[in-house]
Protein backbone atom coordinates (compact mmCIF):
# COMPACT_ATOMS: atom_id res chain seq x y z
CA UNK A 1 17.73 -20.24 -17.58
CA UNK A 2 15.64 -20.06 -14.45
CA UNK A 3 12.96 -17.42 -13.66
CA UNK A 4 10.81 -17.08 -10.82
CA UNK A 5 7.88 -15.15 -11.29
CA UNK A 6 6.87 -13.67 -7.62
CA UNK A 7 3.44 -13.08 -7.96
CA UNK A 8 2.39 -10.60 -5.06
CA UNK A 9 -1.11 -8.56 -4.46
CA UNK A 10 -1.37 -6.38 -1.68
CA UNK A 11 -5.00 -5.54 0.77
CA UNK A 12 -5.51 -2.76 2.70
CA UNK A 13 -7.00 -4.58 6.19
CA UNK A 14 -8.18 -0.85 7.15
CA UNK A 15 -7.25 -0.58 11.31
CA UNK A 16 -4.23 -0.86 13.08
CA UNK A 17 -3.81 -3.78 15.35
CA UNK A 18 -0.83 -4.27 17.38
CA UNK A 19 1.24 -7.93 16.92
CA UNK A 20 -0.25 -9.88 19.78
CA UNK A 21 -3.60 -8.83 18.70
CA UNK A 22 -2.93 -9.84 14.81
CA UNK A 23 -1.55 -12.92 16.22
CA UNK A 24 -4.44 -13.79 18.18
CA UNK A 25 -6.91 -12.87 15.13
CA UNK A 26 -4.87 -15.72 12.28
CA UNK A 27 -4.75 -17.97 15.46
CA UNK A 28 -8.75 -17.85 15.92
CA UNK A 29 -9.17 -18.43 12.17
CA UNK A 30 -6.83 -21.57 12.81
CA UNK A 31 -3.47 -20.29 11.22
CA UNK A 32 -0.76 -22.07 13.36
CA UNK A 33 2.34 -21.17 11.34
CA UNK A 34 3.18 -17.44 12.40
CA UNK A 35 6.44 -15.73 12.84
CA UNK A 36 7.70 -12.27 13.05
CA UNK A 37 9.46 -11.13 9.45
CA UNK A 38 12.51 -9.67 10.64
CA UNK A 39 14.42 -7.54 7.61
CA UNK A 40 17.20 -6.10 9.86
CA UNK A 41 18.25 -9.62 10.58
CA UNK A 42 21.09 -9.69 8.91
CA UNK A 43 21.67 -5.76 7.51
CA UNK A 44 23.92 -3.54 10.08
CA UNK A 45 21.53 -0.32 10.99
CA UNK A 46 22.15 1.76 14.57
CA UNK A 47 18.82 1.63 16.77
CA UNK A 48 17.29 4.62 15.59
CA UNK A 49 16.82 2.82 12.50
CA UNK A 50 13.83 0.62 12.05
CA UNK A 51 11.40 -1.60 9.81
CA UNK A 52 8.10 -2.87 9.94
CA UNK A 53 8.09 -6.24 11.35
CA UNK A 54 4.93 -7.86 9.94
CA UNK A 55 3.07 -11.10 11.14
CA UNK A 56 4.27 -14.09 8.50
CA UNK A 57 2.52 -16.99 7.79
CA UNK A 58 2.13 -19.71 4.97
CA UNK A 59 -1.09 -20.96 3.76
CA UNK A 60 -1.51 -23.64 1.06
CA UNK A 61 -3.29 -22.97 -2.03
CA UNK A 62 -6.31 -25.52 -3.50
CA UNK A 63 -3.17 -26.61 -6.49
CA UNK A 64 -0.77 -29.66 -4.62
CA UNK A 65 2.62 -28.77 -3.65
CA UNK A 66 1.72 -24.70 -3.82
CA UNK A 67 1.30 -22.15 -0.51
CA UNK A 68 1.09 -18.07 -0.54
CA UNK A 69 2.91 -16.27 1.74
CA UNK A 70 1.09 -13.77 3.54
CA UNK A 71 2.68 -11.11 6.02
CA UNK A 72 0.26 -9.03 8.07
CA UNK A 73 1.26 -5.41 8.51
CA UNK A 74 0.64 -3.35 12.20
CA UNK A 75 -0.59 -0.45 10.07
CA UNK A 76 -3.19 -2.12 8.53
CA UNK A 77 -1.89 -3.93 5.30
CA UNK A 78 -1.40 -7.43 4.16
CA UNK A 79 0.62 -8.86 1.16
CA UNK A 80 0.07 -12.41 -0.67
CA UNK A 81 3.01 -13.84 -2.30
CA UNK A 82 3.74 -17.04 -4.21
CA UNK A 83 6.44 -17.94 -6.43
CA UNK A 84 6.54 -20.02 -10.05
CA UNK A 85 9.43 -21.37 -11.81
CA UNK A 86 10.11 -21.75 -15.03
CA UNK A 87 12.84 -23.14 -16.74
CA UNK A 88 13.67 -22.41 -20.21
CA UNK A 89 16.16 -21.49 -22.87
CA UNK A 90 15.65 -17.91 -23.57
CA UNK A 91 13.87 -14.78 -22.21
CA UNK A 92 11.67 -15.28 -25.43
CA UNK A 93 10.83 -18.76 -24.41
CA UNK A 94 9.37 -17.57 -21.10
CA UNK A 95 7.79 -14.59 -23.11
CA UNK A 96 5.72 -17.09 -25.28
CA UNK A 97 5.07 -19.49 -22.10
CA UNK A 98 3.39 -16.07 -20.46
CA UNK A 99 1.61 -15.62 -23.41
CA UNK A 100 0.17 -18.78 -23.89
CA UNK A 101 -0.62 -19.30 -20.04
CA UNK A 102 -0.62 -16.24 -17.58
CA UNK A 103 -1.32 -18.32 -14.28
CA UNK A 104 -1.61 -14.88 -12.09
CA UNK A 105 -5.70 -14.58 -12.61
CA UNK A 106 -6.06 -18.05 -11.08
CA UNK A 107 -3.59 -17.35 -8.48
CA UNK A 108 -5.57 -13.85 -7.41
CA UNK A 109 -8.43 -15.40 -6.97
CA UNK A 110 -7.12 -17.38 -4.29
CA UNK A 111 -5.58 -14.91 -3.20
CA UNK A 112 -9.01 -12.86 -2.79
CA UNK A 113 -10.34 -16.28 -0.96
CA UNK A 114 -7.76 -16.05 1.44
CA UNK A 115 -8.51 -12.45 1.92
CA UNK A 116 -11.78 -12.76 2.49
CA UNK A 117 -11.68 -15.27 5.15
CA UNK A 118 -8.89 -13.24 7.08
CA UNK A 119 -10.61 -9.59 6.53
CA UNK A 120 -13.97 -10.67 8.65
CA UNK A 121 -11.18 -10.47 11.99
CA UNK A 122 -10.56 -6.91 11.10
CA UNK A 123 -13.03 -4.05 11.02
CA UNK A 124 -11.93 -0.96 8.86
CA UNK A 125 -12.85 1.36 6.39
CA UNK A 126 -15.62 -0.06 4.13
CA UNK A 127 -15.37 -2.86 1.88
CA UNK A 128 -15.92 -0.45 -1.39
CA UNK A 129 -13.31 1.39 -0.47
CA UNK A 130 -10.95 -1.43 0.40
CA UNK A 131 -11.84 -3.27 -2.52
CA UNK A 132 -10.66 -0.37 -4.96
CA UNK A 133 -7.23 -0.21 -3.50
CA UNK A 134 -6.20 -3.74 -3.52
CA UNK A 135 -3.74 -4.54 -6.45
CA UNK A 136 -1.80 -7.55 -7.88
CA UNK A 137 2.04 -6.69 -8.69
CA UNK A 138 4.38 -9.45 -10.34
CA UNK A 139 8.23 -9.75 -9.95
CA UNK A 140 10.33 -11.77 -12.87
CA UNK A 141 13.79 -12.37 -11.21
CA UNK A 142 16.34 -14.05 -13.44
CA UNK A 143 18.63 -16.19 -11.81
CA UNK A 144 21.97 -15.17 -12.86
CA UNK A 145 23.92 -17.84 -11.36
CA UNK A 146 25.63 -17.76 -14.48
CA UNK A 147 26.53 -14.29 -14.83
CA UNK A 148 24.69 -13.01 -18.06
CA UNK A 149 26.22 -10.19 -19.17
CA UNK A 150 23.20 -7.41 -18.15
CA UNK A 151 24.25 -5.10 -21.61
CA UNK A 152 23.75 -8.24 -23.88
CA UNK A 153 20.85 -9.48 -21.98
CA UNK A 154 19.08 -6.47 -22.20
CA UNK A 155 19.55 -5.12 -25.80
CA UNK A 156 18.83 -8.54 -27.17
CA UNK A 157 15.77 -8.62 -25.21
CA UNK A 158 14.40 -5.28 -24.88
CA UNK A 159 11.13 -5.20 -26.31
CA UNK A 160 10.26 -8.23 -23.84
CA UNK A 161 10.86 -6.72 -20.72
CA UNK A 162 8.68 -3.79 -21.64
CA UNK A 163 6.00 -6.56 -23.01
CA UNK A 164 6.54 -8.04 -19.69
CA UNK A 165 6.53 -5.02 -17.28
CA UNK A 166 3.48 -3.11 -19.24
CA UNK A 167 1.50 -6.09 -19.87
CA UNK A 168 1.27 -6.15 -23.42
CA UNK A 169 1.93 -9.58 -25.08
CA UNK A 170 -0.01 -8.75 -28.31
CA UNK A 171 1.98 -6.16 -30.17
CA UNK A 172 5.39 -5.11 -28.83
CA UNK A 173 7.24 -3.01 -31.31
CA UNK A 174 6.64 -0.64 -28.82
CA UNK A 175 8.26 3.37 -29.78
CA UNK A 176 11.73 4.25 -28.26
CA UNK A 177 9.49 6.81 -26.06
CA UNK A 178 7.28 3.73 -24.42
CA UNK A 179 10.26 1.63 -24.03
CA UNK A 180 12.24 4.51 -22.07
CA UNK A 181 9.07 5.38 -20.04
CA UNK A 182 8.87 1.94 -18.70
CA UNK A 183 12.48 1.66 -18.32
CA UNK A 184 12.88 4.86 -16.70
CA UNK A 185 13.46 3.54 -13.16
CA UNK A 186 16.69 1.14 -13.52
CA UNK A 187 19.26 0.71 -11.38
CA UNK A 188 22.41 -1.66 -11.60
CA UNK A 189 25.38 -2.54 -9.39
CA UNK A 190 28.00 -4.76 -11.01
CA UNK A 191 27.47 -5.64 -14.90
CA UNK A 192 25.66 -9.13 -13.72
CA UNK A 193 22.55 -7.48 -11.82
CA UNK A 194 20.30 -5.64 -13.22
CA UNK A 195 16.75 -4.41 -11.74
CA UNK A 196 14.25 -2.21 -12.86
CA UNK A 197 10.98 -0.57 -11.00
CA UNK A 198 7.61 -0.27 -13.40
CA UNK A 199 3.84 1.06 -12.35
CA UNK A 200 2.92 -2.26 -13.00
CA UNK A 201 5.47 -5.11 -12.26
CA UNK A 202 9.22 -5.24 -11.65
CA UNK A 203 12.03 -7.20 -13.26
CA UNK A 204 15.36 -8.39 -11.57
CA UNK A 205 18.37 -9.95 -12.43
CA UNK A 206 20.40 -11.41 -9.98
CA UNK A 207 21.53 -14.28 -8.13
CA UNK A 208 18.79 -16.13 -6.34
CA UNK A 209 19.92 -15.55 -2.71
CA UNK A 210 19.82 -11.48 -3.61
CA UNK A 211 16.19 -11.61 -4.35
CA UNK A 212 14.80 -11.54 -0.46
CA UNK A 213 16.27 -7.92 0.33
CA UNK A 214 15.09 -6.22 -3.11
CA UNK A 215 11.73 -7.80 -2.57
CA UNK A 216 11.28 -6.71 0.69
CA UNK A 217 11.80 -3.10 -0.61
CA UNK A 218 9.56 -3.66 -3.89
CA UNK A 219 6.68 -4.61 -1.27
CA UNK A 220 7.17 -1.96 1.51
CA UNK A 221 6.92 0.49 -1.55
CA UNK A 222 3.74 -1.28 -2.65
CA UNK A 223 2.11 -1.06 0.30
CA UNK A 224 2.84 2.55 1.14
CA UNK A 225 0.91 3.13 -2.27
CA UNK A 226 -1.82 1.37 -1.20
CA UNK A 227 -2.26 2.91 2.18
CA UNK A 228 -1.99 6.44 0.68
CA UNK A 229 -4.00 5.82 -2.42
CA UNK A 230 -6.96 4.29 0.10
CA UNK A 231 -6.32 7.57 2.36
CA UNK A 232 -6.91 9.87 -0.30
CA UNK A 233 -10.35 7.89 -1.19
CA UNK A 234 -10.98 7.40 2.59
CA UNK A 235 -10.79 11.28 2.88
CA UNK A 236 -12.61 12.35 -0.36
CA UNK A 237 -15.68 10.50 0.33
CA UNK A 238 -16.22 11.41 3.66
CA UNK A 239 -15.84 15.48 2.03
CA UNK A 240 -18.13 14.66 -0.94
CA UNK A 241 -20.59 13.43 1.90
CA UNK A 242 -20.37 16.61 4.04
CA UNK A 243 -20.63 19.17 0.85
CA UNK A 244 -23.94 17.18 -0.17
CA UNK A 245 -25.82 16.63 2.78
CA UNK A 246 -24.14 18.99 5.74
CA UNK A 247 -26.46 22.03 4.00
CA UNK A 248 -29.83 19.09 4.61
CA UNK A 249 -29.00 18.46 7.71
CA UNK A 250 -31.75 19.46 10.74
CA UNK A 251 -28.85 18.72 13.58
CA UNK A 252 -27.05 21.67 11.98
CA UNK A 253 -29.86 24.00 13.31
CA UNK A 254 -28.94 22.65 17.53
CA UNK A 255 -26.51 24.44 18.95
CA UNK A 256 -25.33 21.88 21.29
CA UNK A 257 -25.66 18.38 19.19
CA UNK A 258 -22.68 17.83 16.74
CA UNK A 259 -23.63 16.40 13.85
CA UNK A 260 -22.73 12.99 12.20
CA UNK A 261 -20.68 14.59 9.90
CA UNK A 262 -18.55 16.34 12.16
CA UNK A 263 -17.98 13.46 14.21
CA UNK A 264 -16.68 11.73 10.81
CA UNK A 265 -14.60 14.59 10.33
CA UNK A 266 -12.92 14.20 13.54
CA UNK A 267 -12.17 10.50 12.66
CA UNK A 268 -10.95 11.80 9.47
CA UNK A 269 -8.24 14.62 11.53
CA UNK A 270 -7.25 11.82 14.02
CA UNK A 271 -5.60 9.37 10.91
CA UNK A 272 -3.04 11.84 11.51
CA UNK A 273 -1.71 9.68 13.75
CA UNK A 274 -1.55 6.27 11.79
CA UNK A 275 -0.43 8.41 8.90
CA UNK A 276 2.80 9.64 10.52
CA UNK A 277 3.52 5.52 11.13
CA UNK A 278 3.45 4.94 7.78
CA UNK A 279 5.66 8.66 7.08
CA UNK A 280 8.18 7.11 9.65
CA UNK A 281 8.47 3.74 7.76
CA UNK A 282 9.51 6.10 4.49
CA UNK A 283 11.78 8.14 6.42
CA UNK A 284 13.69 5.46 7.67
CA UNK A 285 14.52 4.09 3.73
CA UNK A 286 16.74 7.75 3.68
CA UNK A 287 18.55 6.18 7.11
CA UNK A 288 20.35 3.41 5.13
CA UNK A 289 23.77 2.82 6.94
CA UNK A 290 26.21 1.43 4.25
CA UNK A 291 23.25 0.25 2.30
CA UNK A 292 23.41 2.90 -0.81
CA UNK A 293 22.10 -0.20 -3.06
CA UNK A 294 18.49 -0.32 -0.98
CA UNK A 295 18.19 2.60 -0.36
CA UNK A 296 18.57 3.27 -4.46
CA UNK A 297 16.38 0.87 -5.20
CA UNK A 298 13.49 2.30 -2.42
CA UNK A 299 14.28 5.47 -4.66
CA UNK A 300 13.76 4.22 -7.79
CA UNK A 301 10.05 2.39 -6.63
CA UNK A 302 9.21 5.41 -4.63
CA UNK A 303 9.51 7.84 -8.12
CA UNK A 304 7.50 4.62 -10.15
CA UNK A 305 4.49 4.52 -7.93
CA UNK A 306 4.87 8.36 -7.24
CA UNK A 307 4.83 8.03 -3.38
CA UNK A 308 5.61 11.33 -2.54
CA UNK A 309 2.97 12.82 -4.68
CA UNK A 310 0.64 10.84 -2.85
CA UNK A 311 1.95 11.39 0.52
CA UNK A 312 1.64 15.48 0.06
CA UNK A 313 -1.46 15.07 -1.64
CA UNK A 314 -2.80 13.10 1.58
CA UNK A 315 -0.96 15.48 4.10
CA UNK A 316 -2.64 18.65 2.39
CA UNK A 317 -6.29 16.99 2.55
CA UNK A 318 -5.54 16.06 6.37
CA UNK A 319 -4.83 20.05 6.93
CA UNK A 320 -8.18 20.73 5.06
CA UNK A 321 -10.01 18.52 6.80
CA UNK A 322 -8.44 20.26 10.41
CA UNK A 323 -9.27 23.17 8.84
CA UNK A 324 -12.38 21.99 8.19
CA UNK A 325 -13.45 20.56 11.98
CA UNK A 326 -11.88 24.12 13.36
CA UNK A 327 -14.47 25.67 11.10
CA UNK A 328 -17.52 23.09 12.39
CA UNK A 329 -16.11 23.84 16.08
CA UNK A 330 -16.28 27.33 15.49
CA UNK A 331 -19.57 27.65 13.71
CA UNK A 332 -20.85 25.30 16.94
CA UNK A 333 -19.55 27.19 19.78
CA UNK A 334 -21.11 30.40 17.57
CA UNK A 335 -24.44 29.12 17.64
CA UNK A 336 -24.13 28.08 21.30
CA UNK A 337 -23.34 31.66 22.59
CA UNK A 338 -26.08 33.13 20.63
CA UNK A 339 -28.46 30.49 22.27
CA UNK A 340 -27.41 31.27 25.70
CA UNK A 341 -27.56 34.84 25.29
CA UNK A 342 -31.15 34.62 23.70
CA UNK A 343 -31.97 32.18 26.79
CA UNK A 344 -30.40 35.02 29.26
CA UNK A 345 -32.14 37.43 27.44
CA UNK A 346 -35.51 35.50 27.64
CA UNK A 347 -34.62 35.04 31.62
CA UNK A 348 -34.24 38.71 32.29
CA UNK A 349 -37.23 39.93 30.70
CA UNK A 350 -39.23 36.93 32.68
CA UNK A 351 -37.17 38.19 35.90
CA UNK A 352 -38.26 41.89 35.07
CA UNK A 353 -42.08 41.14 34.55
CA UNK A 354 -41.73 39.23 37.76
CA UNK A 355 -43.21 35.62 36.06
């Protein structure tokens, strides 16, 4: 039995760049090796339909023989992605070889090396925040080149895929309830594929040359939850900042000076516009043309990482926050009549004393 464990993690870059720019930014740090990712390549969608089309390159790792993919997203986002075989006998085998070796915490921190050396070519939102949202996510596809029967594989090997897809290796005589919480978000074609969507990794079975378009999905789904999740933080700071120090601020008192905080607020209202980018990219996975098997499995990871809760949660703090610059405006413009009818005021009475 072969299995591939696809270990991804996914950075939020913070600014939008167009290609040629992204291009010229890997070149300068000496990447040679770019191309443009092109999903649609081989699925028929009409023109109206579209996907991201990130900047790919490979870079090799420090251990011989092994490279990370990286693709670089317009909107900001980059994933890592490297893959490890293992041949063995049973799921259980690979279970135990997990167990006694888990080579994904020496794998992210070359990944975070990498990172590193490619975030100093983009300026964003700050590294805390950036920091906080970047996440590892593993994939175990089974190569089912011998067509497993998916009901026997997975009652006779149950309790591993949750072990697997949760994380736990320890103890894992999980409860029915756990087991059908992290199963929750399955999905299956024919009775030899099998693939199901978890919080925390992902398992497919399949045939090999499957594995690219599922991926693709897994990761687009990834990094909408990253985006969103760093939006939300992006936001929520700048608010705390204004409740706490808007009422100590002495540029509040000057009619005609905005204040810092307004002017963050602003930047705040206009990622309006690269939100509705990454909206579009969602939008488009309900578009699928004769591709009811992606656009299931976009479903299924879209429910897992809760991506519409996110997305409504960030839409509702971008109204508050337009709300909230209408109200600075307002308050502003207030303070800027009463000064100039004070001033006219003043003017007269000098006019009328004849000074």
């Amino acid at each position: 039995m072969d299995i591939y464990l696809k270990v991804y993690k996914y950075y939020n870059l913070g600014t939008n760049l167009g290609k040629n720019e992204i291009m010229q930014n890997l070149k300068e740090l000496g990447i040679e090796n770019m191309e443009t990712y092109d999903f649609e390549e081989n699925l028929e969608n009409p023109d109206f339909v579209s996907y991201p089309e990130p900047v790919e390159f490979n870079y090799d790792l420090s251990e011989k023989d092994k490279s990370v993919t990286a693709k670089v997203y317009d909107y900001g986002a980059m994933s890592m992605v490297t893959e490890v075989k293992y041949e063995v006998d049973s799921l259980e085998d690979f279970h135990a070889e997990i167990k006694r070796y888990d080579p994904r915490p020496d794998l992210e921190k070359e990944y975070d090396k990498i990172y590193k050396m490619i975030a100093e070519k983009f300026e964003g939102f700050s590294d805390e925040i950036l920091s906080s949202f970047n996440h590892l996510y593993s994939v175990y596809c089974i190569d089912n080149k011998d067509n497993i029967s998916k009901k026997e594989l997975i009652e006779n090997n149950k309790k591993i895929i949750v072990s697997l897809l949760s994380d736990e290796y320890e103890n894992i005589n999980f409860s029915q309830q756990q087991k059908d919480a992290v199963l929750r978000y399955d999905n299956s074609y024919f009775e030899s594929d099998y693939i199901v969507v978890h919080w925390n990794n992902a398992f497919i079975l399949d045939k090999k040359e499957n594995y690219p378009e599922k991926l693709y999905i897994i990761e687009l789904a990834n990094i909408q939850f990253n985006k969103l999740q760093t939006y939300d933080s992006f936001i929520d700071e700048y608010l705390s900042q204004y409740l706490s120090s808007n009422g100590n601020s002495f540029f509040r008192f000057i009619p005609f000076i905005k204040s810092g905080m307004s002017n963050k607020v602003k930047e705040i209202a206009d990622l309006r516009v690269e939100l509705e980018r990454v909206i579009d990219v969602m939008d488009n996975f309900e578009k699928f043309q004769g591709q009811w098997y992606l656009a299931r499995l976009y479903y299924l990871a879209n429910s897992a990482f809760q991506i519409n809760r996110w997305r409504n949660l960030v839409e509702n703090r971008i109204n508050k926050v337009n709300e909230l610059y209408n109200l600075i405006n307002a308050e502003i413009n207030r303070k800027r009549m009463l000064f100039l009818n004070i001033l006219m005021l003043l003017l007269f009475i000098l006019w009328f004393l004849g000074i």
